[in-house]
PDB file of N, CA and C in Angstrom:
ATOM      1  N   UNK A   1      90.091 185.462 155.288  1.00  0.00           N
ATOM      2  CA  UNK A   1      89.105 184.462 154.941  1.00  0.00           C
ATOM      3  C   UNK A   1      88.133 184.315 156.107  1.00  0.00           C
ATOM      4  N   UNK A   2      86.873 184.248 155.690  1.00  0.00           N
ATOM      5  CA  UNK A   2      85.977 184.249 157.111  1.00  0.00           C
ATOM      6  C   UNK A   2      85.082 183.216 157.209  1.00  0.00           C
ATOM      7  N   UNK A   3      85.238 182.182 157.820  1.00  0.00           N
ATOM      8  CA  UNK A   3      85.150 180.959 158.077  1.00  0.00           C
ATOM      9  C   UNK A   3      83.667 181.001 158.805  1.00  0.00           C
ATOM     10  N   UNK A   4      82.738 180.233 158.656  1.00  0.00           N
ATOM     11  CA  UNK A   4      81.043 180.003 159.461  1.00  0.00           C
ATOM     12  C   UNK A   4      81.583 178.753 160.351  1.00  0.00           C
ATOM     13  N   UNK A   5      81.391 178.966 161.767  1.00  0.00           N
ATOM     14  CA  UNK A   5      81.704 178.093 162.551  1.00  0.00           C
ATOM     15  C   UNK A   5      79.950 177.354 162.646  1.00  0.00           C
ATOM     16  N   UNK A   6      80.019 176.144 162.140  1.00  0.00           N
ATOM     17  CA  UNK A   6      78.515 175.449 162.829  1.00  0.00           C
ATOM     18  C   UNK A   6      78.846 174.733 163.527  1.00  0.00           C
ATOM     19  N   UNK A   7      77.668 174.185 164.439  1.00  0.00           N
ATOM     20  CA  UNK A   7      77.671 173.265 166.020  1.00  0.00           C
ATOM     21  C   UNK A   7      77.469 172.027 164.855  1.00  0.00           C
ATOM     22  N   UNK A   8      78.002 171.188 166.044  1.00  0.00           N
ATOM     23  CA  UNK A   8      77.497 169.683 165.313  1.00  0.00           C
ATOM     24  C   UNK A   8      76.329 169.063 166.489  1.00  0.00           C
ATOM     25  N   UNK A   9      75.244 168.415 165.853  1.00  0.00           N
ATOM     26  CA  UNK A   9      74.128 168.616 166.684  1.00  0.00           C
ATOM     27  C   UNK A   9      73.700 167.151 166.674  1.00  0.00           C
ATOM     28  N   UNK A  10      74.157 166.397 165.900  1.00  0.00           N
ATOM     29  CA  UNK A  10      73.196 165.062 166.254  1.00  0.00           C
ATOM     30  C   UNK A  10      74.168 163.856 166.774  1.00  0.00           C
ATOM     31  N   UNK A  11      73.753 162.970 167.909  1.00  0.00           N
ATOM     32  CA  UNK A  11      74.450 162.018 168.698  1.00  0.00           C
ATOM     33  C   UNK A  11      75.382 161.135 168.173  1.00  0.00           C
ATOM     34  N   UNK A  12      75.154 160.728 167.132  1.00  0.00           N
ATOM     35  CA  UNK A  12      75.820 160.101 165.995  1.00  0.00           C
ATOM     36  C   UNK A  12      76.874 160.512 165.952  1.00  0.00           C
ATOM     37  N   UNK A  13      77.047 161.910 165.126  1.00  0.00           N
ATOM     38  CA  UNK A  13      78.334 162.719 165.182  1.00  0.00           C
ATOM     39  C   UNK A  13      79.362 162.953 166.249  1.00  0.00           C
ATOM     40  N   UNK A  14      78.738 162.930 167.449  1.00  0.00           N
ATOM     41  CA  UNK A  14      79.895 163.797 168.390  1.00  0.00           C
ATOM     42  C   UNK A  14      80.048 162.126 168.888  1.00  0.00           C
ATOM     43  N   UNK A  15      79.715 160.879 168.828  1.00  0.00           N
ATOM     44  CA  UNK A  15      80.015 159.314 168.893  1.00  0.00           C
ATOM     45  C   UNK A  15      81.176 159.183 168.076  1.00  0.00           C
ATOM     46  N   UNK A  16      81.159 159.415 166.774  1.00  0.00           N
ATOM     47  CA  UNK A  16      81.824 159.039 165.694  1.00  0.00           C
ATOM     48  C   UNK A  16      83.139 160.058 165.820  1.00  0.00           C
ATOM     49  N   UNK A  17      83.107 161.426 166.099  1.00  0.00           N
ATOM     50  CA  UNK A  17      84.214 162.155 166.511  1.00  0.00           C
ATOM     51  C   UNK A  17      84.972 161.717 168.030  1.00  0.00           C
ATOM     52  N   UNK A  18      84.139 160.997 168.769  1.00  0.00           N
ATOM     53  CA  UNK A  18      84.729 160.686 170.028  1.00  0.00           C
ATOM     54  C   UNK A  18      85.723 159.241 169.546  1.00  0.00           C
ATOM     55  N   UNK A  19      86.048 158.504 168.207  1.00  0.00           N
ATOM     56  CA  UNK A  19      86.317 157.285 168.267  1.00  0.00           C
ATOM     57  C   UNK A  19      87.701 157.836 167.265  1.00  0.00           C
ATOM     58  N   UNK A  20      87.488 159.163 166.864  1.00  0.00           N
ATOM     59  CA  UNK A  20      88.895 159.687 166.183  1.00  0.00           C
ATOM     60  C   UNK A  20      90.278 160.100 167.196  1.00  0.00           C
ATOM     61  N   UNK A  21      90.815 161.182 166.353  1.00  0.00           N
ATOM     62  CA  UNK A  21      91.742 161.216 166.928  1.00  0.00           C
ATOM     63  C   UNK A  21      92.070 161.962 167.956  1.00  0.00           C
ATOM     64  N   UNK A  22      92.768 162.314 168.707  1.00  0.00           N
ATOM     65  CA  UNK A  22      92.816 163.278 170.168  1.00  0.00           C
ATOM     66  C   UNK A  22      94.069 163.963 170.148  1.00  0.00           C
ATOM     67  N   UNK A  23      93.920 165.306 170.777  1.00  0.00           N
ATOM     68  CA  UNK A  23      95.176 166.452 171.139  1.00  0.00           C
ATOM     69  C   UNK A  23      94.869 166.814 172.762  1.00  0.00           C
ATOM     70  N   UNK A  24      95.413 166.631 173.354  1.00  0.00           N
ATOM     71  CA  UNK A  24      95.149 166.974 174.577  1.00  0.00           C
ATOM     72  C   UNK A  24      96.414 168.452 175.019  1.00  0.00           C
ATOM     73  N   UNK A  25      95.775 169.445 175.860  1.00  0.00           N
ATOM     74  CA  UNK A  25      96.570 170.377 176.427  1.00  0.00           C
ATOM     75  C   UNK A  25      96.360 170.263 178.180  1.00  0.00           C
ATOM     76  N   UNK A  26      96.814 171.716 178.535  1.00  0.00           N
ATOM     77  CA  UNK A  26      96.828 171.734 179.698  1.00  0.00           C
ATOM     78  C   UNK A  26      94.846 172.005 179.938  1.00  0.00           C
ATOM     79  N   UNK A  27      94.514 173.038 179.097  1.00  0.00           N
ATOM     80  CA  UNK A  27      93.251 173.592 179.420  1.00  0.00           C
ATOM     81  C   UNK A  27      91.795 172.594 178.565  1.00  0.00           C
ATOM     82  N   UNK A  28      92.346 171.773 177.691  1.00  0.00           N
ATOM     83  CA  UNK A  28      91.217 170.911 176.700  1.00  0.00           C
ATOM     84  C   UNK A  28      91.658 169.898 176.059  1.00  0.00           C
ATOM     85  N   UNK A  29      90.789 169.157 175.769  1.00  0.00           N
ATOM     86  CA  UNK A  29      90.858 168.109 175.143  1.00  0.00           C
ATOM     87  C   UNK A  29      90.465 168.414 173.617  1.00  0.00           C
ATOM     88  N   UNK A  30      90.841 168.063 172.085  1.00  0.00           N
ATOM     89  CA  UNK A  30      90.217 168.300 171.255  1.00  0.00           C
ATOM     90  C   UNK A  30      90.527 167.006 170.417  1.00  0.00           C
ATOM     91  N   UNK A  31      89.357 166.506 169.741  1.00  0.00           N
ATOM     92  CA  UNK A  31      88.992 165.320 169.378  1.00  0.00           C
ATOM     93  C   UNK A  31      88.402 165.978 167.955  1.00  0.00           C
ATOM     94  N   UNK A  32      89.419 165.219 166.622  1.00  0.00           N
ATOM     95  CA  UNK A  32      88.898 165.694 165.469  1.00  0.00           C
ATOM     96  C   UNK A  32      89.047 163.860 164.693  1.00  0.00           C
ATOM     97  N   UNK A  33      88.038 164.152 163.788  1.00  0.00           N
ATOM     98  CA  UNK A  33      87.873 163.358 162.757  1.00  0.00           C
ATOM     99  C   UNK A  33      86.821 163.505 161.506  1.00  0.00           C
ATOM    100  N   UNK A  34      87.744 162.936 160.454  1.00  0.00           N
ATOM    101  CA  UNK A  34      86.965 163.507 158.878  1.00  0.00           C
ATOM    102  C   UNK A  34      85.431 162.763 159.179  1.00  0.00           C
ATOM    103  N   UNK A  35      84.367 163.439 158.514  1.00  0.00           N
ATOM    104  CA  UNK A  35      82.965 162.636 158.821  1.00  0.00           C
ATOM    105  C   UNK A  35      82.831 163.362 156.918  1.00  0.00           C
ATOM    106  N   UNK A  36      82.057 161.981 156.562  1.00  0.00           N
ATOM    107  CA  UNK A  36      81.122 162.093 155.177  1.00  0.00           C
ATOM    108  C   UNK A  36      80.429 162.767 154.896  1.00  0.00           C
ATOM    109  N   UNK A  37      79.998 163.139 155.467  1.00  0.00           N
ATOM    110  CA  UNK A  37      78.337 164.264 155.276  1.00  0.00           C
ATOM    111  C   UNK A  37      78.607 165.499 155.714  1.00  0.00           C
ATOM    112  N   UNK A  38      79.564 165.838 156.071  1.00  0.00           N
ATOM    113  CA  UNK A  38      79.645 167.154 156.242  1.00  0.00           C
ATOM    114  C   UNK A  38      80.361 168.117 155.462  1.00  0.00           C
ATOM    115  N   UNK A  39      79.948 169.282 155.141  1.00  0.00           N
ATOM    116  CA  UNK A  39      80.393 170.376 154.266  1.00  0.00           C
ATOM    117  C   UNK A  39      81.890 170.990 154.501  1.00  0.00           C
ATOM    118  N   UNK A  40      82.576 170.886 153.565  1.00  0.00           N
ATOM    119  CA  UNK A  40      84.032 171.174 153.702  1.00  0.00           C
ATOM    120  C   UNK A  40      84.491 173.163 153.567  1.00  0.00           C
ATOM    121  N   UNK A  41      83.178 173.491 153.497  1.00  0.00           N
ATOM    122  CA  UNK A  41      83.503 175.080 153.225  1.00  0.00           C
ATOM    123  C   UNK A  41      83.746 175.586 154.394  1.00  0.00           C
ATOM    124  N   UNK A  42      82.848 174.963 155.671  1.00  0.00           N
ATOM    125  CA  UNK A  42      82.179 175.392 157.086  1.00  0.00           C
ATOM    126  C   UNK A  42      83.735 174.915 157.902  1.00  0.00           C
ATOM    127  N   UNK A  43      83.268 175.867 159.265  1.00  0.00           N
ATOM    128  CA  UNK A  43      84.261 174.713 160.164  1.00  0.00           C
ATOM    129  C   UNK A  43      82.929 174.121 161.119  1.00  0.00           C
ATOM    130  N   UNK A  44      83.093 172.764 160.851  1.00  0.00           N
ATOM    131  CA  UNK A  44      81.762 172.084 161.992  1.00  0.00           C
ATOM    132  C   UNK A  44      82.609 171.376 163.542  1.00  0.00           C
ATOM    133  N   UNK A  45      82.249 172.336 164.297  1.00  0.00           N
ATOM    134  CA  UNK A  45      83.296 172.461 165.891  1.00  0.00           C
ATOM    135  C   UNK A  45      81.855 172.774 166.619  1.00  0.00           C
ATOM    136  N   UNK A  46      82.343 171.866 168.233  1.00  0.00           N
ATOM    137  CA  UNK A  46      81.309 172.233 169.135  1.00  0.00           C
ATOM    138  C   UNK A  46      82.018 172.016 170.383  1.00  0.00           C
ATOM    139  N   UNK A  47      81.259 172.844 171.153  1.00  0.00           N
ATOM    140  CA  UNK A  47      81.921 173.108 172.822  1.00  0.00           C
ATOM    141  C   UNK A  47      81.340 172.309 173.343  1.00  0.00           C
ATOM    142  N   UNK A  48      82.110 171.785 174.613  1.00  0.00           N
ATOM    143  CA  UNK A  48      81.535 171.118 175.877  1.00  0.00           C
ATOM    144  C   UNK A  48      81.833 171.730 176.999  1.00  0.00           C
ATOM    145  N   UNK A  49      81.275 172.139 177.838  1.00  0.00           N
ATOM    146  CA  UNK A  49      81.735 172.290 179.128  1.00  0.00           C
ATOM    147  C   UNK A  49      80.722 170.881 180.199  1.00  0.00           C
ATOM    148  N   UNK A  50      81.464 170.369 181.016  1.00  0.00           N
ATOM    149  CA  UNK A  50      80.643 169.916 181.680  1.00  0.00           C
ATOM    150  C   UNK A  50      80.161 170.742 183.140  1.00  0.00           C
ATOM    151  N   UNK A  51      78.886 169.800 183.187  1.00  0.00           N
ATOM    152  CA  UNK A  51      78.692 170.115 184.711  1.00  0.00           C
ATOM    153  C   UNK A  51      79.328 170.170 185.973  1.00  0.00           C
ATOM    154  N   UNK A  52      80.665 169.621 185.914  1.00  0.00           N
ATOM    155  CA  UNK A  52      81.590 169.664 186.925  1.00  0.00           C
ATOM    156  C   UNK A  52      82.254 170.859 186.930  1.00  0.00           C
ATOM    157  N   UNK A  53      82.163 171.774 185.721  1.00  0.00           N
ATOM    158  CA  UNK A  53      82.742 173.011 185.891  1.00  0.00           C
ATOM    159  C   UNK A  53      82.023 173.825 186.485  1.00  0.00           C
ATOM    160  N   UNK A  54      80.904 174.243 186.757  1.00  0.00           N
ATOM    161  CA  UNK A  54      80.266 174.671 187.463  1.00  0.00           C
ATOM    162  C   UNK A  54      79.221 175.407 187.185  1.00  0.00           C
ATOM    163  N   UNK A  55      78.585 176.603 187.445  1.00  0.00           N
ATOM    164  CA  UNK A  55      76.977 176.458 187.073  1.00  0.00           C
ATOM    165  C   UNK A  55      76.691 177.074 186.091  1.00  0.00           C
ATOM    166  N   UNK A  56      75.474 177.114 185.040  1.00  0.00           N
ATOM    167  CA  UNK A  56      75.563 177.311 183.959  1.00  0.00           C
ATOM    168  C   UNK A  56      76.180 178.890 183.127  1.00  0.00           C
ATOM    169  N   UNK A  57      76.421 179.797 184.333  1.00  0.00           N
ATOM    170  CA  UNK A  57      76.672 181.180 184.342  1.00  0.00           C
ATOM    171  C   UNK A  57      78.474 180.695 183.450  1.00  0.00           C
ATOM    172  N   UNK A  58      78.802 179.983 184.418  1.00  0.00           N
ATOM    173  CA  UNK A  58      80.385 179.634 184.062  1.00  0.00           C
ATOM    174  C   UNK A  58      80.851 178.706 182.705  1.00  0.00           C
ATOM    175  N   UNK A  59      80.037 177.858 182.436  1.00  0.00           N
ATOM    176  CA  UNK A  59      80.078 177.018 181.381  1.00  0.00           C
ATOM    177  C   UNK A  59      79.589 177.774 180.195  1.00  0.00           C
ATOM    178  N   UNK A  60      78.641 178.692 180.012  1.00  0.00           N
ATOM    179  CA  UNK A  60      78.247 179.107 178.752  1.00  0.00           C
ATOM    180  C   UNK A  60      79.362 180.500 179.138  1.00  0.00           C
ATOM    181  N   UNK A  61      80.320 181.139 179.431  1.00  0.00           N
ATOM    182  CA  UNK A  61      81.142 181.877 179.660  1.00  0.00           C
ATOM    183  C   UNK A  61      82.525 181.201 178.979  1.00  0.00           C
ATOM    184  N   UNK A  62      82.874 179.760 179.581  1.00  0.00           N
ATOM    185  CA  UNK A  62      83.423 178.968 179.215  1.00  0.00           C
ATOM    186  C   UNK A  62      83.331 178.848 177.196  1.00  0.00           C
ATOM    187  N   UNK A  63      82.542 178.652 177.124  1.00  0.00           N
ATOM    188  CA  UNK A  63      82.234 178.794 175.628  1.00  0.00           C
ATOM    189  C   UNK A  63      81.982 179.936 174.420  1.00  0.00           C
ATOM    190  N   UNK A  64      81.455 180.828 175.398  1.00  0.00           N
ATOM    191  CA  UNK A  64      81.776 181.689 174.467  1.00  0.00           C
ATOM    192  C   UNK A  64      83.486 181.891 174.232  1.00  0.00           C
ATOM    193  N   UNK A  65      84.094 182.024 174.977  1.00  0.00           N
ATOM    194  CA  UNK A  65      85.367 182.600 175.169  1.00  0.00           C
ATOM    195  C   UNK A  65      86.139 181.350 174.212  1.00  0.00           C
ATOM    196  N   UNK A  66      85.390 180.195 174.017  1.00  0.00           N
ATOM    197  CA  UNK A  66      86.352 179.587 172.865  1.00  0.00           C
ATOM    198  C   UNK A  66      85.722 179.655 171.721  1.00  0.00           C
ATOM    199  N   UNK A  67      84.422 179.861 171.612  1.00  0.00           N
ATOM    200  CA  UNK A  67      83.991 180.376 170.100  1.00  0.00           C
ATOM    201  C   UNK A  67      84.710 181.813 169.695  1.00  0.00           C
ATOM    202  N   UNK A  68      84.933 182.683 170.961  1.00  0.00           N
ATOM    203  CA  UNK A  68      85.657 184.174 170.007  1.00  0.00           C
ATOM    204  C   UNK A  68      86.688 183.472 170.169  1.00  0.00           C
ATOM    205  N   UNK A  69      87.520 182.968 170.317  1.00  0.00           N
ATOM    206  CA  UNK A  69      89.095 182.433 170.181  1.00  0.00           C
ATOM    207  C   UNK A  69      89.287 181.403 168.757  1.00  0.00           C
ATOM    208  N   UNK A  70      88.124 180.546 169.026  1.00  0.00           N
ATOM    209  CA  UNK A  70      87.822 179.777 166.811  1.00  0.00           C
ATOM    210  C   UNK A  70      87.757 180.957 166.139  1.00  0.00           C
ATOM    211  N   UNK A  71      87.265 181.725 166.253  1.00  0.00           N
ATOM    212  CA  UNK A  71      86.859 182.692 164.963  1.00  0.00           C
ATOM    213  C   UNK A  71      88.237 183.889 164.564  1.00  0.00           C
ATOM    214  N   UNK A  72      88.713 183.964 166.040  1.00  0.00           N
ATOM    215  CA  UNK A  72      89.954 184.427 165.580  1.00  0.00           C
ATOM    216  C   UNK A  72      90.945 183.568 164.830  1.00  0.00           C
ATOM    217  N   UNK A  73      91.311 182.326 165.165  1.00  0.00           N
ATOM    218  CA  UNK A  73      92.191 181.662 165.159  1.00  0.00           C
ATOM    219  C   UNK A  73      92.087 181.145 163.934  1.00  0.00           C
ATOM    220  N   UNK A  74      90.716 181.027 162.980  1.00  0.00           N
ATOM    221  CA  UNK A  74      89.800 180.849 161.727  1.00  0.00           C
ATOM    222  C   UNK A  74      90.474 181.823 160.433  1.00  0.00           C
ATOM    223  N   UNK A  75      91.087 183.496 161.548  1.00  0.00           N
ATOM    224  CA  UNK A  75      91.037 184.314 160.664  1.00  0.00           C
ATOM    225  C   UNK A  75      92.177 184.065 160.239  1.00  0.00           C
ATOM    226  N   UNK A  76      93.041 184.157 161.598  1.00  0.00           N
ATOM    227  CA  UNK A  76      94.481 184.365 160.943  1.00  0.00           C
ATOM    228  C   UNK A  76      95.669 183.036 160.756  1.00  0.00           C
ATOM    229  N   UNK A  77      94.826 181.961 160.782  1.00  0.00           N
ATOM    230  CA  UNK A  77      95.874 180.875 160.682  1.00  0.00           C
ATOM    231  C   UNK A  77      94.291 179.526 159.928  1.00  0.00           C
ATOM    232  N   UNK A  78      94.960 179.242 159.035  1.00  0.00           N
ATOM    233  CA  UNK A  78      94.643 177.733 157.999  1.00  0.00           C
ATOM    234  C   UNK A  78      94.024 176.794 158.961  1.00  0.00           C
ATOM    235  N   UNK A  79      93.155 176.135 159.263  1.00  0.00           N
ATOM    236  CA  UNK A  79      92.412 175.322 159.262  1.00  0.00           C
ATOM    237  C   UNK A  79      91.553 173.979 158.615  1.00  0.00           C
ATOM    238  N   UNK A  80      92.574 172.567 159.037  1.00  0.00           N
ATOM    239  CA  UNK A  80      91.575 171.943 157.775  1.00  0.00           C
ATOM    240  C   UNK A  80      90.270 171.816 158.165  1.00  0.00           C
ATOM    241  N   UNK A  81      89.657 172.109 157.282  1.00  0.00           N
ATOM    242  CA  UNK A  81      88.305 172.124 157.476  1.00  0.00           C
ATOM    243  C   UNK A  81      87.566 170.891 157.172  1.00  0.00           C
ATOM    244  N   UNK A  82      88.538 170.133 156.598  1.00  0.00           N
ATOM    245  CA  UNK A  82      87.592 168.268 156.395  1.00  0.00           C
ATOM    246  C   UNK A  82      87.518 167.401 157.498  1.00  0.00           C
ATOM    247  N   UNK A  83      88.582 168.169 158.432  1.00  0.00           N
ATOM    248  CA  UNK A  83      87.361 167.517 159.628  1.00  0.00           C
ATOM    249  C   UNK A  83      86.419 168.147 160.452  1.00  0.00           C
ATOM    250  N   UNK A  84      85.826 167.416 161.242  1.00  0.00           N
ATOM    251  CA  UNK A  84      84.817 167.859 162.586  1.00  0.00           C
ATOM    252  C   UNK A  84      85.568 167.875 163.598  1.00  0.00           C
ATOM    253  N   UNK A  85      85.281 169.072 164.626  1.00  0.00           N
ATOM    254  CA  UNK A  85      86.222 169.254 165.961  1.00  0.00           C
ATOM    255  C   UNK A  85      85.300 168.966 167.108  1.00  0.00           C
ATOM    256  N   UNK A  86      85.384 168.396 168.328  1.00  0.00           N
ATOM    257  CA  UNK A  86      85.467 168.333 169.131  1.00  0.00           C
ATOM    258  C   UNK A  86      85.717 168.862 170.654  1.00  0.00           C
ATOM    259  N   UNK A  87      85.425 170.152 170.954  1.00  0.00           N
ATOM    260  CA  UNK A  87      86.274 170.908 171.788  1.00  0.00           C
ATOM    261  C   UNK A  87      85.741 170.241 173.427  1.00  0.00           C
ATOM    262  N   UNK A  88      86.699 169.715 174.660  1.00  0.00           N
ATOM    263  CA  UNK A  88      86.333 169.644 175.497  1.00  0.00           C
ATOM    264  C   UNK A  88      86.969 170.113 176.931  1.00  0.00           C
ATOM    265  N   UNK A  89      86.126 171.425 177.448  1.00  0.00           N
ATOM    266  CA  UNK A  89      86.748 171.966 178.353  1.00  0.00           C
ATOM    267  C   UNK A  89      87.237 171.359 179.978  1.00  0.00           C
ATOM    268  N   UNK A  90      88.513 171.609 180.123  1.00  0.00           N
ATOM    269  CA  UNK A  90      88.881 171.072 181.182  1.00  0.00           C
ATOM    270  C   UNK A  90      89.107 172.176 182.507  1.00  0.00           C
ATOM    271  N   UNK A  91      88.778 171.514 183.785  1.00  0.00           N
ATOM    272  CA  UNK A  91      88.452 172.199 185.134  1.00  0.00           C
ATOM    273  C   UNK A  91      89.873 173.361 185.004  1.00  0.00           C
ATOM    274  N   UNK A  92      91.067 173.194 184.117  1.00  0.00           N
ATOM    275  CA  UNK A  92      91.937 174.317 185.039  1.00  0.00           C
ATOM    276  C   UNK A  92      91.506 175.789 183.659  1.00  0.00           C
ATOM    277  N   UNK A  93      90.348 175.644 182.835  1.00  0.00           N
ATOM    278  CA  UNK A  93      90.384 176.915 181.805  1.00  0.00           C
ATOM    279  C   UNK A  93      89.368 177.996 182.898  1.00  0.00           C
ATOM    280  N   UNK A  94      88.893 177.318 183.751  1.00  0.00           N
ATOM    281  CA  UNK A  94      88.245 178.160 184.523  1.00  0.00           C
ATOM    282  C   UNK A  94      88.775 179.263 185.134  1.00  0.00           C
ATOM    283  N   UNK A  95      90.084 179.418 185.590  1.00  0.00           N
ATOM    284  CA  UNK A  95      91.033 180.505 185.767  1.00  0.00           C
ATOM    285  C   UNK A  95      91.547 180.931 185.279  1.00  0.00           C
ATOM    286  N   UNK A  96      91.847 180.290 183.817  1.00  0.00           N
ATOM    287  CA  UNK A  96      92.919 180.408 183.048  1.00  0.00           C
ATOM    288  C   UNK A  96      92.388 182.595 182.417  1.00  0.00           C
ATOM    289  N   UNK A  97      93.523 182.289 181.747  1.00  0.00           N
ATOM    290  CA  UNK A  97      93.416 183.857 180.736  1.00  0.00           C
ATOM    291  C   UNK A  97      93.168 183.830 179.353  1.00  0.00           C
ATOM    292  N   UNK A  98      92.743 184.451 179.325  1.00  0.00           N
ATOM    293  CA  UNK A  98      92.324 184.174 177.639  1.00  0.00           C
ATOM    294  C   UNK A  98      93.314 184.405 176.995  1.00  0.00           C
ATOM    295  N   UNK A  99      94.032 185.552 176.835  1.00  0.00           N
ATOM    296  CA  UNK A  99      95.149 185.026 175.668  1.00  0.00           C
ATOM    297  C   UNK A  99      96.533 183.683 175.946  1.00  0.00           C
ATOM    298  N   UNK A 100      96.035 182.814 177.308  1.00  0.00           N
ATOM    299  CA  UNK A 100      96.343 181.852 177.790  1.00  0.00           C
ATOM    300  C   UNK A 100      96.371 180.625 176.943  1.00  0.00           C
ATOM    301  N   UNK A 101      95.057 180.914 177.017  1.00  0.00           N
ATOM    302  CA  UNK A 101      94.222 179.692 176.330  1.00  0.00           C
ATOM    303  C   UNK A 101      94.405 179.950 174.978  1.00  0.00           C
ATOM    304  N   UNK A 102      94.425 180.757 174.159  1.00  0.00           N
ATOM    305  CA  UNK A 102      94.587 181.312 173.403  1.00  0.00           C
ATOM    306  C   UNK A 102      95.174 180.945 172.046  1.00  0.00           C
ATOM    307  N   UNK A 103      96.866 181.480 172.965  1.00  0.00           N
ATOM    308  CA  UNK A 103      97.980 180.635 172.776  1.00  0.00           C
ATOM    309  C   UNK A 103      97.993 178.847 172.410  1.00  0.00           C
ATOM    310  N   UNK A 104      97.332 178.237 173.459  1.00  0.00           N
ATOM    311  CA  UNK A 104      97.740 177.079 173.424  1.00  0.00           C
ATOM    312  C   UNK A 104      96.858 176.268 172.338  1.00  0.00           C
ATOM    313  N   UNK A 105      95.346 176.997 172.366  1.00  0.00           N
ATOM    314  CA  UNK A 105      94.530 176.328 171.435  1.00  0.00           C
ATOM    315  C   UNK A 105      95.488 176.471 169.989  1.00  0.00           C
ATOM    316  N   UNK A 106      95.930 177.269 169.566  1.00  0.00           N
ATOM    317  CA  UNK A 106      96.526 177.861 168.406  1.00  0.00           C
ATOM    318  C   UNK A 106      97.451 176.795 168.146  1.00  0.00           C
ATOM    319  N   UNK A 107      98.468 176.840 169.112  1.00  0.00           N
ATOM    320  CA  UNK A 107      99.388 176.143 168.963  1.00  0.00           C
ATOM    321  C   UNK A 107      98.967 174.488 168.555  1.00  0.00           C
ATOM    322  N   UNK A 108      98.261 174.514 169.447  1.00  0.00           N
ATOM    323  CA  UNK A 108      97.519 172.711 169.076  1.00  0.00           C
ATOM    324  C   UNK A 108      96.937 172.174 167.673  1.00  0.00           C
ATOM    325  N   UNK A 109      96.416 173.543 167.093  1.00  0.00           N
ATOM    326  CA  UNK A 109      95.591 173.556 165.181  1.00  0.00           C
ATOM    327  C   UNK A 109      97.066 173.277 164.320  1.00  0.00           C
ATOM    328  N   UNK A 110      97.619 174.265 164.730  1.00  0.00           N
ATOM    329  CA  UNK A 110      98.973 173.830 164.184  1.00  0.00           C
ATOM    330  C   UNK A 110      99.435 172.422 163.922  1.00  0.00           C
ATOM    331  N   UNK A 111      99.522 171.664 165.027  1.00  0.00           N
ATOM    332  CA  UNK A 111      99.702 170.212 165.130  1.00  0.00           C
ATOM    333  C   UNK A 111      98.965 169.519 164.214  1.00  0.00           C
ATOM    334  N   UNK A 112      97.387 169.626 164.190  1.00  0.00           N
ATOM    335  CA  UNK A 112      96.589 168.953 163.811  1.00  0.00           C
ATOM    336  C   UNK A 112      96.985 168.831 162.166  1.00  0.00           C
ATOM    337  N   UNK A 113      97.419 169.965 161.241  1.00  0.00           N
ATOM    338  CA  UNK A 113      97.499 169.953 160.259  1.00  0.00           C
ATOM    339  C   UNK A 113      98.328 168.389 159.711  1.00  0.00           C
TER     340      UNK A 113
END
């Protein structure tokens, strides 16, 4: 099944997902909650890295590496898709390994169900 990952883009939204519910790991924080207006076919997920991680070379590196890890994780394991995700990167994914992180994001969707 091949899932369209969209960003969620307006202030409102990522407010209203910040007041839901929370999964915390070693490497992120992920903050999901059902929102009205949004399309249940899509998965609507967006990255954060902050500026404390360091300069923009590292943070948009930071993100890609969890958008190819959604799209895998999209393929081979169920996802509810009625909610909106939240993804927020924390200072130790900066070293981390990708099939590290990987792992743990996976493990965490699991939960969420």
């Amino acid at each position: 099944m091949n899932i369209r990952l969209l960003s969620i883009s307006k202030n409102q939204d990522f407010k209203l997902i910040l007041t839901g519910k929370k999964v915390s790991n070693k490497y992120l924080n992920i903050f999901f909650k059902k929102l009205s207006d949004k399309s249940s076919k899509n998965l609507n997920i967006s990255f954060l890295a902050q500026k404390k991680l360091g300069n923009a070379v590292k943070r948009n590196k930071i993100k890609r590496r969890l958008r190819n890890i959604m799209r895998h994780i999209s393929k081979i394991s169920k996802i509810n898709l009625k909610y909106s995700y939240l993804i927020i990167a924390k200072q130790t994914i900066i070293n981390a390994k990708f099939i590290d992180v990987k792992e743990v994001l996976a493990k965490d969707y699991r939960k969420i169900k």
